[in-house]
Protein backbone atom coordinates (compact mmCIF):
# COMPACT_ATOMS: atom_id res chain seq x y z
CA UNK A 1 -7.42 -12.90 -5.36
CA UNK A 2 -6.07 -15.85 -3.67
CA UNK A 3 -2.42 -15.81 -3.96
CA UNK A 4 0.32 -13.86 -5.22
CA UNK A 5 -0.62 -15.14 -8.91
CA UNK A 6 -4.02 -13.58 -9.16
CA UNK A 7 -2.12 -10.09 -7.92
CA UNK A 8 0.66 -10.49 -10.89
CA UNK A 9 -2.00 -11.37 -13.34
CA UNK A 10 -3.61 -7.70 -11.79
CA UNK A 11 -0.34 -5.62 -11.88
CA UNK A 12 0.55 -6.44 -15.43
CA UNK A 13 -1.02 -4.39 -17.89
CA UNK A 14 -2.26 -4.62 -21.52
CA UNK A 15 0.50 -2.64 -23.61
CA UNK A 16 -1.40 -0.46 -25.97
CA UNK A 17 1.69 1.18 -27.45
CA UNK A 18 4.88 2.05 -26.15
CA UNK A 19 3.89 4.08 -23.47
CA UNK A 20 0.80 3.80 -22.87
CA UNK A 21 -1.22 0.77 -20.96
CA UNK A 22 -4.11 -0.75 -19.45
CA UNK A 23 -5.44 -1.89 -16.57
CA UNK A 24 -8.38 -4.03 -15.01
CA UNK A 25 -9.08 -4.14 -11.28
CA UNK A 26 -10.54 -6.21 -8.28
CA UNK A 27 -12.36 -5.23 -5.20
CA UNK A 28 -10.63 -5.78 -1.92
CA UNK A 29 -13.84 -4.36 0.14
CA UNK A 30 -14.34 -1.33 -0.98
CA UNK A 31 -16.38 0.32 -3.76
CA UNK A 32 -13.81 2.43 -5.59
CA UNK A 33 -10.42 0.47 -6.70
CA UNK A 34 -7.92 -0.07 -4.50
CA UNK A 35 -5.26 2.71 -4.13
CA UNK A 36 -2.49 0.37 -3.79
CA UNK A 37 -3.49 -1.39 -6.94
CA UNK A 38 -3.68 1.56 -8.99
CA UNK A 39 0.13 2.89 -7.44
CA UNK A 40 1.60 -0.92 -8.60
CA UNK A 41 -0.30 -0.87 -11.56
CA UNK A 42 1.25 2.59 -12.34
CA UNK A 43 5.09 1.56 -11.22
CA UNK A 44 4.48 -1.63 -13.41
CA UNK A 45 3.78 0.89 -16.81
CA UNK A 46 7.03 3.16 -15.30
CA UNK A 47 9.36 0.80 -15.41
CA UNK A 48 8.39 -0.48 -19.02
CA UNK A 49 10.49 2.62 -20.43
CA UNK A 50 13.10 2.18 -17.86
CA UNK A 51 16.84 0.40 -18.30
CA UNK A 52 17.53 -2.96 -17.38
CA UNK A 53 20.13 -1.67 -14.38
CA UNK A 54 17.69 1.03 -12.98
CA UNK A 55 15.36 0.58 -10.52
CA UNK A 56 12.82 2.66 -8.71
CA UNK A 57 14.06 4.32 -5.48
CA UNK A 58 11.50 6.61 -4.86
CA UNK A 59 7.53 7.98 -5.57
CA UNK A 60 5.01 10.20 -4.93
CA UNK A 61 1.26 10.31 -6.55
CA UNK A 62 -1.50 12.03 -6.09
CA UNK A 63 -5.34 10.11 -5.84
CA UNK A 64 -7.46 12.86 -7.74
CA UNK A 65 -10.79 11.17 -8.40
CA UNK A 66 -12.18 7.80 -7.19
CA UNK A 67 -11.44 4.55 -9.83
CA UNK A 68 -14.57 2.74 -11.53
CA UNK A 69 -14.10 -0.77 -10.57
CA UNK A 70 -16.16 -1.72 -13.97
CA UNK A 71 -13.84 -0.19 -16.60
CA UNK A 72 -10.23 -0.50 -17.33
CA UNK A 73 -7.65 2.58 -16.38
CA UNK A 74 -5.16 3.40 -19.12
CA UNK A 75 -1.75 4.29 -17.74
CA UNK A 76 -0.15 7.45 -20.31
CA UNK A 77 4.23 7.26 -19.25
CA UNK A 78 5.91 10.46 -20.19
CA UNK A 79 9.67 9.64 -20.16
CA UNK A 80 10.84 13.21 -17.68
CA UNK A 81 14.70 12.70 -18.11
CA UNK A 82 17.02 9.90 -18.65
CA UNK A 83 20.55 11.21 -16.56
CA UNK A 84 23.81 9.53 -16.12
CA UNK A 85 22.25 7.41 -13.51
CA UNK A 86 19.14 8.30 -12.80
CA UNK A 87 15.91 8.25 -14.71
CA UNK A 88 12.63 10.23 -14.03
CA UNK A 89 8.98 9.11 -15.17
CA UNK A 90 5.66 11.05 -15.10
CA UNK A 91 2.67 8.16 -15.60
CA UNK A 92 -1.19 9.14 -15.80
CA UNK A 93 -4.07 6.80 -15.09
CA UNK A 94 -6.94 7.71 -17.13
CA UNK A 95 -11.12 7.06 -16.66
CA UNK A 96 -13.67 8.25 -19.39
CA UNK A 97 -11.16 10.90 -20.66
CA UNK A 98 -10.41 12.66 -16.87
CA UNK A 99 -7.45 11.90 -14.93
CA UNK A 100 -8.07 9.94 -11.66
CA UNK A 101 -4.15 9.77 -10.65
CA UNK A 102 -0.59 10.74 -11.18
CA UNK A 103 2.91 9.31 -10.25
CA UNK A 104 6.11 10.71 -10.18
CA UNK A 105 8.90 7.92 -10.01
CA UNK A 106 12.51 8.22 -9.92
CA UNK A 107 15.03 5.07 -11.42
CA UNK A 108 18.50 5.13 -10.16
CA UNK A 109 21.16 2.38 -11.06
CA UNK A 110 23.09 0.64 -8.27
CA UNK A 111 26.16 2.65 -6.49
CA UNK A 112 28.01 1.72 -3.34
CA UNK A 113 27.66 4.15 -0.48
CA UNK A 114 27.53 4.60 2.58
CA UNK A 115 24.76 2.68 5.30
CA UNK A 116 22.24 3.33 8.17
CA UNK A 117 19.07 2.56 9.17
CA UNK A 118 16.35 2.69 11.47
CA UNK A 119 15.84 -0.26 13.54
CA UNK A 120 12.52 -2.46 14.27
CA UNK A 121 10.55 -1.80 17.37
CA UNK A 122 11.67 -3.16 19.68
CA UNK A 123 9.63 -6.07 22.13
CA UNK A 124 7.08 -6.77 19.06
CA UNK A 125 5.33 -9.69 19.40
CA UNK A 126 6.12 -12.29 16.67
CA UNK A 127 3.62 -12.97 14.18
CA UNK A 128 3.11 -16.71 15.57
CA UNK A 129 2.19 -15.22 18.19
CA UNK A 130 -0.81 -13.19 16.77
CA UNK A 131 -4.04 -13.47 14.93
CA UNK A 132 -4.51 -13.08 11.50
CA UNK A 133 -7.68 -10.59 10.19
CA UNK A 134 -9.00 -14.28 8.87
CA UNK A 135 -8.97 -15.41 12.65
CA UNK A 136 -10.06 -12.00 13.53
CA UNK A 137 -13.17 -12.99 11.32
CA UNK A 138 -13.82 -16.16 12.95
CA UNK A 139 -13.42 -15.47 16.17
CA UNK A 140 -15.42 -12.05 16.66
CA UNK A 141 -17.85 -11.75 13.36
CA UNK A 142 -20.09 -12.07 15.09
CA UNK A 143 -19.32 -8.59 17.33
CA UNK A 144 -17.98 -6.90 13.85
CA UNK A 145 -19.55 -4.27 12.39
CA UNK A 146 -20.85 -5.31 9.74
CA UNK A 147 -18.68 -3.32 6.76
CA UNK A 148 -15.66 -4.67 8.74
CA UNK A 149 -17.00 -8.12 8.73
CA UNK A 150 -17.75 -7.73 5.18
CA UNK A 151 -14.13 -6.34 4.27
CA UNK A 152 -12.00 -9.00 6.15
CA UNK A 153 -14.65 -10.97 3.88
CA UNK A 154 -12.58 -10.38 0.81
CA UNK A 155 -10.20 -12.88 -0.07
CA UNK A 156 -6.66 -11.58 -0.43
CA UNK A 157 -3.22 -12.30 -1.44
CA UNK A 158 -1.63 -11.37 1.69
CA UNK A 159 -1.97 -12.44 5.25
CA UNK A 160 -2.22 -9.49 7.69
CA UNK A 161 -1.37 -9.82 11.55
CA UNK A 162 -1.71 -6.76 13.57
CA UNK A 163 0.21 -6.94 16.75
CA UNK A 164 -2.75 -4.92 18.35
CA UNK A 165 -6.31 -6.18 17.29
CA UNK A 166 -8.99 -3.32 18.47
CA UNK A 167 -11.85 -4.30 20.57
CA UNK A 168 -14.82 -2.84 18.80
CA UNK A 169 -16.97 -2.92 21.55
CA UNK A 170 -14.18 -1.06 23.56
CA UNK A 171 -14.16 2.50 22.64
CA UNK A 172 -11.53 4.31 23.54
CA UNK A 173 -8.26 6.65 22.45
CA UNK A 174 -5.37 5.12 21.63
CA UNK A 175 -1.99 6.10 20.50
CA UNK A 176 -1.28 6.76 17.12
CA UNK A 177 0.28 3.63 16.44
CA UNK A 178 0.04 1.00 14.20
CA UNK A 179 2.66 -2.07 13.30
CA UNK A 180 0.88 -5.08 11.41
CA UNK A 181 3.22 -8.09 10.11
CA UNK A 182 2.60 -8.96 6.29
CA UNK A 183 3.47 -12.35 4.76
CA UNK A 184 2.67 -13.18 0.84
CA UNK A 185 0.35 -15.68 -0.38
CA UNK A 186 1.93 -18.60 -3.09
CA UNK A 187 4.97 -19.54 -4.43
CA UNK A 188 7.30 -16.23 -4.35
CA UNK A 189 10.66 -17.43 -5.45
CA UNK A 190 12.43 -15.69 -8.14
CA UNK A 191 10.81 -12.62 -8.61
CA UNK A 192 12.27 -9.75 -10.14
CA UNK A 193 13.49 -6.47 -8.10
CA UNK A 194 10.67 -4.46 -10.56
CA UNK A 195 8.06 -7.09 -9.42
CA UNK A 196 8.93 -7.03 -5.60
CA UNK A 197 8.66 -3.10 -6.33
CA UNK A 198 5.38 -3.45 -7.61
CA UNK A 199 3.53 -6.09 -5.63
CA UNK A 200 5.65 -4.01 -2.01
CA UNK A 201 3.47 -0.95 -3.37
CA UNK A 202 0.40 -2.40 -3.45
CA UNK A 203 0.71 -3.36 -0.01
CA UNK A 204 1.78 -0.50 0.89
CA UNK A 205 -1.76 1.45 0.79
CA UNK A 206 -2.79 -1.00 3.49
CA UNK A 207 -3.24 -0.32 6.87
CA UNK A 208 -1.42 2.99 7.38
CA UNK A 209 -4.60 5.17 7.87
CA UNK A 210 -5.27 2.61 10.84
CA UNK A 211 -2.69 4.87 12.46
CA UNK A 212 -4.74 7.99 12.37
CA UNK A 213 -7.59 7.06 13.62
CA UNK A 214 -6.56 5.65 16.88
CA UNK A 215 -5.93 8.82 19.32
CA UNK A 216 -9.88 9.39 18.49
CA UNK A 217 -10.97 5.85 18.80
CA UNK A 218 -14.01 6.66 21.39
CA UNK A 219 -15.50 8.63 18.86
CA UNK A 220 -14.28 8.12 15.54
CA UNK A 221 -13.88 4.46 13.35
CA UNK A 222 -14.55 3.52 9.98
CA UNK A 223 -18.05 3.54 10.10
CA UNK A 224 -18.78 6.84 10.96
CA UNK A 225 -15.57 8.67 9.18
CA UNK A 226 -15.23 8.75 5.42
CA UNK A 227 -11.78 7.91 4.78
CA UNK A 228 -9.28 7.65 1.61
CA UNK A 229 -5.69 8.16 0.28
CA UNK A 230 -5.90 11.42 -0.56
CA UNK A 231 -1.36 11.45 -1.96
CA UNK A 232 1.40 8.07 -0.83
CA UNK A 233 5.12 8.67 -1.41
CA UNK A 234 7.32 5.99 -1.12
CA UNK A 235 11.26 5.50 -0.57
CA UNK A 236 12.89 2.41 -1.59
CA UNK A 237 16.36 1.39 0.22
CA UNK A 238 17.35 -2.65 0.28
CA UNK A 239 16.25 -5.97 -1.99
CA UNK A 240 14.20 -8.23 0.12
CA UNK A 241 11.84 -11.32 -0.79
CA UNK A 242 8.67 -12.28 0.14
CA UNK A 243 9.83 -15.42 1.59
CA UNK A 244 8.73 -14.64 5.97
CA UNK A 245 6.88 -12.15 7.01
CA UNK A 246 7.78 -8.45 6.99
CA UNK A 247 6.43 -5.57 9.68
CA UNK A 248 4.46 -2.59 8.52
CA UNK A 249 4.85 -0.13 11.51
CA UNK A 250 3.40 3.07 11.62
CA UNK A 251 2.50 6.10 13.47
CA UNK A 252 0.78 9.96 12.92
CA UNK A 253 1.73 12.77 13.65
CA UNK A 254 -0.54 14.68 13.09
CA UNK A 255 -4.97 14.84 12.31
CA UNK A 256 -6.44 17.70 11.60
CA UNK A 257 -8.97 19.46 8.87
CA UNK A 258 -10.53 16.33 7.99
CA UNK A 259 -7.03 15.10 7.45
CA UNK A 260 -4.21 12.63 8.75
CA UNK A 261 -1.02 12.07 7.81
CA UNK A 262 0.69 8.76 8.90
CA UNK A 263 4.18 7.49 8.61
CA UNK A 264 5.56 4.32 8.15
CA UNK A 265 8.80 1.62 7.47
CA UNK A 266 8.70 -1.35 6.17
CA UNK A 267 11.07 -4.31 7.74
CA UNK A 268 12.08 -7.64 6.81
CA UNK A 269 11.40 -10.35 10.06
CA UNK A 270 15.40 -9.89 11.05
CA UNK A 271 15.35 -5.75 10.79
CA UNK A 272 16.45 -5.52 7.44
CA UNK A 273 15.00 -1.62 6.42
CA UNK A 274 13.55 -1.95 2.65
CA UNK A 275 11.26 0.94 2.58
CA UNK A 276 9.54 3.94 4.20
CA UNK A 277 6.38 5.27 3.37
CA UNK A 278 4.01 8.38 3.86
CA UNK A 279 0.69 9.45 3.22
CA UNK A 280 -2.19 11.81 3.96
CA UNK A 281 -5.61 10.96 3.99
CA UNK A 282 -9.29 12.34 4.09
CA UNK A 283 -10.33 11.48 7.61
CA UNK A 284 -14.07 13.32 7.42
CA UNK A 285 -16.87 13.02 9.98
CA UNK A 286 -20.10 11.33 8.48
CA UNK A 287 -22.95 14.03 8.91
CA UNK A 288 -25.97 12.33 10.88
């Protein structure tokens, strides 16, 4: 996927009736689909059942099995309750007859009320100021392992600049911290609030594991540890666009069990707050 076309042409499904929907998928590196696609994919077949003047403020989901990137996931919506203002939706993304995920999404309708916010870290460097994983390629492929180099590979609809790029040959501990700016690929004016939603979750599932690993850098990356979404809530707060870039910054709290949890908010370029995210994934040590 190239731009921010391809990933529409992704997130909307095949309506098979009126709630239930289909789905094809792309690789972005790695051999089972993409988490975040199958979360967008999953908020796209939500909102089909969902009034005009609701929109999604919040989700959690639940990765059960890994996708099959060769056959299309059907997406079952169960309409939960339809309230005064808010709405609740249950969706199910189905391979060969056994359930692979579940979402639970919540629509509320715009209210005034009152405001506050975290605020962006502070002293981050500017993403002109940074490399992008595309100059990351270029400029030390050749000292990449060769999964990574074969991941940052992939071509994507978003441009990724960490404000920290690792040095693979220096292994050491870090702290659990992550913040990597985001900007969209294309042509990204007028899009919907649903579609901002949707293509906002997708990128969502990247990165935010990065945050786990890092206090056990001199021993553990992603070649040795096998590592995947194992749930991802999300909270929705402000409209946005996709028109600068926006920072992803993260941090965990806590690894343990073969298990991490990170953290994370997502911030428009001048501090605007649009989301906050959470997820725990499988962080388990490759047997020699």
């Amino acid at each position: 996927m190239k731009n921010s076309n391809d990933l529409l042409d992704i997130l909307r499904l095949a309506q098979l009736d009126s709630h239930t929907f289909s789905g094809i998928s792309k690789t972005v590196g790695t051999p089972a689909v993409f988490g975040g696609q199958v979360l967008a994919q999953a908020l796209h077949a939500a909102y089909q059942s969902i009034p005009k003047d609701r929109f999604v403020h919040s989700l959690h989901s639940y990765f059960l099995l890994p996708g099959d990137m060769t056959i299309p996931i059907k997406y079952v919506v169960n309409e939960m309750r339809n309230g005064g203002s808010f709405s609740t939706r249950r969706v199910t993304a189905i391979q060969n007859d056994k359930t692979i995920f579940i979402l639970a999404a919540s629509f509320h309708q715009k209210e005034e009320g009152y405001e506050h916010q975290e605020s962006l870290p502070k002293d981050i460097k500017q993403p002109e100021e940074l490399m992008s994983w595309d100059d990351v390629l270029k400029t030390m492929g050749d000292l990449l392992p060769e999964k990574m180099k074969a991941f940052l590979s992939i071509e994507r609809p978003v441009y990724f600049k960490p404000v920290e790029v690792m040095n693979p040959l220096e292994q050491k501990d870090l702290p659990p911290i992550e913040n990597v700016w985001f900007k969209l690929k294309g042509n990204n004016n007028n899009l919907t609030l649903p579609t901002k939603h949707q293509i906002l979750t997708y990128i969502s599932d990247y990165n935010i594991l990065n945050a786990t690993l890092k206090p056990n850098a001199s021993k553990a990356h992603f070649g040795n540890t096998q590592m995947a979404s194992l749930d991802h809530s999300m909270w929705f707060f402000r409209d946005f666009d996709f028109d600068d870039w926006m920072l992803y910054s993260t941090t965990s709290p806590s690894a343990s069990g073969a298990r991490g949890v990170a953290t994370g908010n997502i911030f428009t370029r001048n501090g605007k707050l649009i989301a906050s995210v959470a997820q725990e994934g499988l962080m388990r040590p490759k047997k020699k």
